[in-house]
C-alpha atoms as a PDB file:
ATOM      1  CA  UNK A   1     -47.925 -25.232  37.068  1.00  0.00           C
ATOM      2  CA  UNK A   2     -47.878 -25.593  33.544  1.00  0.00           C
ATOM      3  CA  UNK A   3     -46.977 -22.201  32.783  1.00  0.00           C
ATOM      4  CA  UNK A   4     -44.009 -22.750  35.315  1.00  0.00           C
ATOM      5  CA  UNK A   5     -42.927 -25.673  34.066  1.00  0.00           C
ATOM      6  CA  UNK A   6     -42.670 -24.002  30.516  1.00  0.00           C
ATOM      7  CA  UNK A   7     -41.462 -20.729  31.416  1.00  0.00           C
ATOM      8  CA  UNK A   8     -37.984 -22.985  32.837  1.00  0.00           C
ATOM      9  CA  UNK A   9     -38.409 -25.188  29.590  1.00  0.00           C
ATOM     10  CA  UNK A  10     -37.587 -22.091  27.474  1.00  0.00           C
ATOM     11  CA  UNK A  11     -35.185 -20.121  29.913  1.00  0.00           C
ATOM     12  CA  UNK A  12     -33.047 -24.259  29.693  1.00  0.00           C
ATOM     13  CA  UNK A  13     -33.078 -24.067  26.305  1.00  0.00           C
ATOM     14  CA  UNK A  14     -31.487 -20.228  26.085  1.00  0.00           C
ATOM     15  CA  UNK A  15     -28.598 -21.039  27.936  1.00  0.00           C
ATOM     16  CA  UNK A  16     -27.965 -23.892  25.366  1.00  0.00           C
ATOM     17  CA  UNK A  17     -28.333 -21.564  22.486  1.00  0.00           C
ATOM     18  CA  UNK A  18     -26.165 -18.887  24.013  1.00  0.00           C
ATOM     19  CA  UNK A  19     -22.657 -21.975  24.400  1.00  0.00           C
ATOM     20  CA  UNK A  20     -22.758 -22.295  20.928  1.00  0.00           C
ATOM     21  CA  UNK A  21     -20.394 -19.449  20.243  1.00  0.00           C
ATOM     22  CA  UNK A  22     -16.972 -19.144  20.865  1.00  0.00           C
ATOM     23  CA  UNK A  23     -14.362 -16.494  21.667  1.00  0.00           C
ATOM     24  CA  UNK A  24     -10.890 -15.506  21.364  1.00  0.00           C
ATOM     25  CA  UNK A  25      -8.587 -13.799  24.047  1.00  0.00           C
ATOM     26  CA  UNK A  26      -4.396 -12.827  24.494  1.00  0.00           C
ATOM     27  CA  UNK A  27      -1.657 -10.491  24.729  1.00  0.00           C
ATOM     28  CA  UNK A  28      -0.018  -8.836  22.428  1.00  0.00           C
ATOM     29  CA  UNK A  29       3.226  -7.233  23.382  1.00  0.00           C
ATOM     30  CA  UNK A  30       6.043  -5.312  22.068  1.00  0.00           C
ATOM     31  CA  UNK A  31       8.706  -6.930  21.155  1.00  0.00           C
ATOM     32  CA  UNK A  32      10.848  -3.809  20.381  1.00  0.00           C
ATOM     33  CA  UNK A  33      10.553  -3.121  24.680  1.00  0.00           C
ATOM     34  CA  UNK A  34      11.212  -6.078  26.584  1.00  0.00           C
ATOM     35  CA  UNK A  35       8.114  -7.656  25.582  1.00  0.00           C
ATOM     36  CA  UNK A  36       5.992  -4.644  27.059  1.00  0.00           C
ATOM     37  CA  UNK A  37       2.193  -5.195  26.691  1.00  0.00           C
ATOM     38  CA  UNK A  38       1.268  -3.215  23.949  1.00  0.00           C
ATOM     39  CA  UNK A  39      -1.644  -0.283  24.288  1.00  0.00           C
ATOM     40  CA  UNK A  40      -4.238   0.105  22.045  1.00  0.00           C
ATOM     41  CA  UNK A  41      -3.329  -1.772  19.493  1.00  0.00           C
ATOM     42  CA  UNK A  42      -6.031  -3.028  17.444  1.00  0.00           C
ATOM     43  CA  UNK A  43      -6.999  -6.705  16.787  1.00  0.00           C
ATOM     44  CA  UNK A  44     -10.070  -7.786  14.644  1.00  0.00           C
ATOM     45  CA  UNK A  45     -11.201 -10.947  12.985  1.00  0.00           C
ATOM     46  CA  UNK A  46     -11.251  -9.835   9.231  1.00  0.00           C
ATOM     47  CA  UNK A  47     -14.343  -9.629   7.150  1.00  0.00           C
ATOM     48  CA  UNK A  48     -16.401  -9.617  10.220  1.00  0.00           C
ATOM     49  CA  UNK A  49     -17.959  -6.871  12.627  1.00  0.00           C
ATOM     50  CA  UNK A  50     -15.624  -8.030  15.721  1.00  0.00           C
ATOM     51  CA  UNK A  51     -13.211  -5.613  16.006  1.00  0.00           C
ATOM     52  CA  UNK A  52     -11.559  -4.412  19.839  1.00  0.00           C
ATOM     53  CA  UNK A  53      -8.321  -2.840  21.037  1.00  0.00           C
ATOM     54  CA  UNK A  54      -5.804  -4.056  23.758  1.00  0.00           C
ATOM     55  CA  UNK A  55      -6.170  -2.694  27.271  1.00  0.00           C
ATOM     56  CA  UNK A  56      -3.546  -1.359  29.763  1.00  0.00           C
ATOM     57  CA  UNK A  57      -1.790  -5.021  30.095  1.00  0.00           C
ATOM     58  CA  UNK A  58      -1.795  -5.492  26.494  1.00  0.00           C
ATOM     59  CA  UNK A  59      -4.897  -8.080  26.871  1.00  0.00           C
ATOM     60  CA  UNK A  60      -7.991  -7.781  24.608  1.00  0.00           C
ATOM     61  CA  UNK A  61     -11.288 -10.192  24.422  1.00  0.00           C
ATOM     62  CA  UNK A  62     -13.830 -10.575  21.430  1.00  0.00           C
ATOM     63  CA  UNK A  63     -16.745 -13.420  22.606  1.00  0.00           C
ATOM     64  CA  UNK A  64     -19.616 -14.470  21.178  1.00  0.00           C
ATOM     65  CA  UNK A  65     -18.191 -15.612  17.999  1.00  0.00           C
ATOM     66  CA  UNK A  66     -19.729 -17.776  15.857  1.00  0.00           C
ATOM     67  CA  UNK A  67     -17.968 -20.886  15.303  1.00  0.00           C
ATOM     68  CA  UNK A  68     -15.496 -21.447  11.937  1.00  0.00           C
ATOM     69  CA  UNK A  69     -12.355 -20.809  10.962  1.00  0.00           C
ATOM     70  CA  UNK A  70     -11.235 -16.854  10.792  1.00  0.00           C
ATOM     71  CA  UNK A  71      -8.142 -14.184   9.965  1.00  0.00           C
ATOM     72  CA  UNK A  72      -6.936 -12.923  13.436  1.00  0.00           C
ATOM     73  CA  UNK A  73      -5.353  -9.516  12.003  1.00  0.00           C
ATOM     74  CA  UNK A  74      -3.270  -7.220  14.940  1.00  0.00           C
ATOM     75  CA  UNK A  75      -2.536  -3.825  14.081  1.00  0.00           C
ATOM     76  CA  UNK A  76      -0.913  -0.695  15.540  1.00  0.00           C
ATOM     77  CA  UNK A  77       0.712   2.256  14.265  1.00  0.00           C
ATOM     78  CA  UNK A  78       4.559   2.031  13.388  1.00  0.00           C
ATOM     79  CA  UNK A  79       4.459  -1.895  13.759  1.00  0.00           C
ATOM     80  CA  UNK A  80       4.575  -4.577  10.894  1.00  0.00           C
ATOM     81  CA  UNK A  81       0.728  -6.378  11.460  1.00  0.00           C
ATOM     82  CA  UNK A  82      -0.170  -9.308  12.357  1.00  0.00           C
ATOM     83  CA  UNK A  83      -2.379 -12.274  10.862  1.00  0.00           C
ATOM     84  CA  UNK A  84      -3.002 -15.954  12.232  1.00  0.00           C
ATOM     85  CA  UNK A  85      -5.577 -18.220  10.797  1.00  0.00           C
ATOM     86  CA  UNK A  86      -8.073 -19.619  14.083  1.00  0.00           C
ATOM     87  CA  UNK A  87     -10.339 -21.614  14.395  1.00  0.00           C
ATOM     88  CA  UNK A  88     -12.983 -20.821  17.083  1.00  0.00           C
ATOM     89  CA  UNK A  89     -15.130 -23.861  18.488  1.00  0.00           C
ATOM     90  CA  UNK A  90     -18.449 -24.011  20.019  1.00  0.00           C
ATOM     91  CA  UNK A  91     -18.384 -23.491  23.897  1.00  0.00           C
ATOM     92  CA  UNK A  92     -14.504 -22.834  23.666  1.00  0.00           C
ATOM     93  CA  UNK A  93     -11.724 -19.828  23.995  1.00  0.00           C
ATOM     94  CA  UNK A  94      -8.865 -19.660  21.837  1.00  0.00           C
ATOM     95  CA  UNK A  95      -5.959 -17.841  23.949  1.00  0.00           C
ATOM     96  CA  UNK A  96      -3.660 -15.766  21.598  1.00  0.00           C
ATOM     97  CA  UNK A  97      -0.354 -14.434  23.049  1.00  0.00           C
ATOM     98  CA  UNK A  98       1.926 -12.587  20.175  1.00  0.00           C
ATOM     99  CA  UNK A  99       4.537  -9.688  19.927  1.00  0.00           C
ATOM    100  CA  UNK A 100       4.599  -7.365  17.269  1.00  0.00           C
ATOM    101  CA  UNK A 101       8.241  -5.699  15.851  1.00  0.00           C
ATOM    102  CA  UNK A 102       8.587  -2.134  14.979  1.00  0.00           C
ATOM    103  CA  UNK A 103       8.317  -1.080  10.748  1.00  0.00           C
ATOM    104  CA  UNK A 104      11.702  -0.786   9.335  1.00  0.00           C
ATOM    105  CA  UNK A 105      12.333   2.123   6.330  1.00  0.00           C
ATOM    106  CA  UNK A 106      14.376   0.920   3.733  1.00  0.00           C
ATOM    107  CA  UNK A 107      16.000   4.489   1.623  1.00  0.00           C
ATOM    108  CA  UNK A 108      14.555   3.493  -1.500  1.00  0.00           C
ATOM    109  CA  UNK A 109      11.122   4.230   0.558  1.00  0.00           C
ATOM    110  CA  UNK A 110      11.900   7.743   0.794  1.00  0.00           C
ATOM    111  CA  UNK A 111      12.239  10.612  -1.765  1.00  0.00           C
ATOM    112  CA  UNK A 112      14.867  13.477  -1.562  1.00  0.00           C
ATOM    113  CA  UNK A 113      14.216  17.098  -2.553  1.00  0.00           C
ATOM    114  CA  UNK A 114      16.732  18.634  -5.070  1.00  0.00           C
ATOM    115  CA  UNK A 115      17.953  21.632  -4.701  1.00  0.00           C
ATOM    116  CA  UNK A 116      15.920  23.408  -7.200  1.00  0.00           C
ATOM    117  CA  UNK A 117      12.374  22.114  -5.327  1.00  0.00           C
ATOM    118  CA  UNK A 118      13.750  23.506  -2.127  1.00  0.00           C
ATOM    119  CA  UNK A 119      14.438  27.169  -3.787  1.00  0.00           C
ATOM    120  CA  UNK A 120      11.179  27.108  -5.621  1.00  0.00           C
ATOM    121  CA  UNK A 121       9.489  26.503  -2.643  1.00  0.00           C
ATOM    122  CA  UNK A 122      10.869  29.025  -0.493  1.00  0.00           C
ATOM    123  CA  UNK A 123      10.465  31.783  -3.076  1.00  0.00           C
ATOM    124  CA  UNK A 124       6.908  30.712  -2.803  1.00  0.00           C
ATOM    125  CA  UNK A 125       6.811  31.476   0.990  1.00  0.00           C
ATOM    126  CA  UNK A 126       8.411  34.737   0.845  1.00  0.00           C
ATOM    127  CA  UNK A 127       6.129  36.026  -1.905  1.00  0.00           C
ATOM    128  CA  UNK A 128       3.047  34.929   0.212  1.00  0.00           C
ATOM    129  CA  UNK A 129       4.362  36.815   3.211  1.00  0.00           C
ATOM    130  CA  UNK A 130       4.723  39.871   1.606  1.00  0.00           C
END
C-alpha cells in the first residue's frame, strides 16, 4: 500500500514539474501573396537550441520552453527577417501571427562589369577550350 501510495506521490508531482514550461505557436504568412501561409520558413528563439520551420499552412510550434523573456527571429530566403521580443510564462502559449515582405535591391547593391572584365574573361574561355 505504501509503495502504491508513493509510486502516485511521485507520478503527481511529474506532471507539476512538466507545466512549468511554456511555448510559443503562429502563422507566418506572405505578405507579398495575399497573405499566403508561408512554407518553410524558419523561426527560432535566438541564443537558444529551439529552432523549427513552418508547415504547409504556414503554422509552426516550439513547447517546452523555459520561462523568460526571448528574441522570436523568422527567417526565409528572399524575405527581410523578422524579430519580436516574448515573453513566455509558466503553463502558458504565446500565439504569434506575422507576415513577412519580400527583400528589395537597391542599384548601389549591385556591381557592373566593364567592358574590359567581360573581354578578359571570354579570352579566358576560349583559350581553355582549345
Amino acid at each position: 500500500m505504501k509503495k502504491t501510495l508513493f509510486f502516485l506521490a511521485f507520478i503527481c508531482t511529474l506532471n507539476l514539474f512538466a507545466q512549468e514550461q511554456g511555448a510559443i505557436r503562429g502563422t507566418i504568412f506572405d505578405m507579398e501573396m495575399n497573405n499566403e501561409p508561408l512554407l518553410f520558413a524558419e523561426v527560432q528563439i535566438k541564443d537558444t537550441k529551439f529552432k523549427t520551420q513552418t508547415n504547409f499552412r504556414g503554422n509552426f510550434e516550439i513547447s517546452n520552453v523555459e520561462p523568460g523573456d526571448y528574441i522570436l527571429k523568422v527567417t526565409f530566403l528572399g524575405y527581410e527577417s523578422f524579430e519580436v521580443p516574448v515573453e513566455i510564462v509558466a503553463s502558458n502559449t504565446l500565439e504569434i501571427t506575422q507576415g513577412l515582405k519580400a527583400k528589395t535591391l537597391s542599384l548601389s547593391d549591385m556591381s557592373f562589369a566593364d567592358e574590359n572584365t567581360l573581354q578578359n574573361s571570354e579570352s579566358a574561355i576560349t583559350s581553355i577550350e582549345r
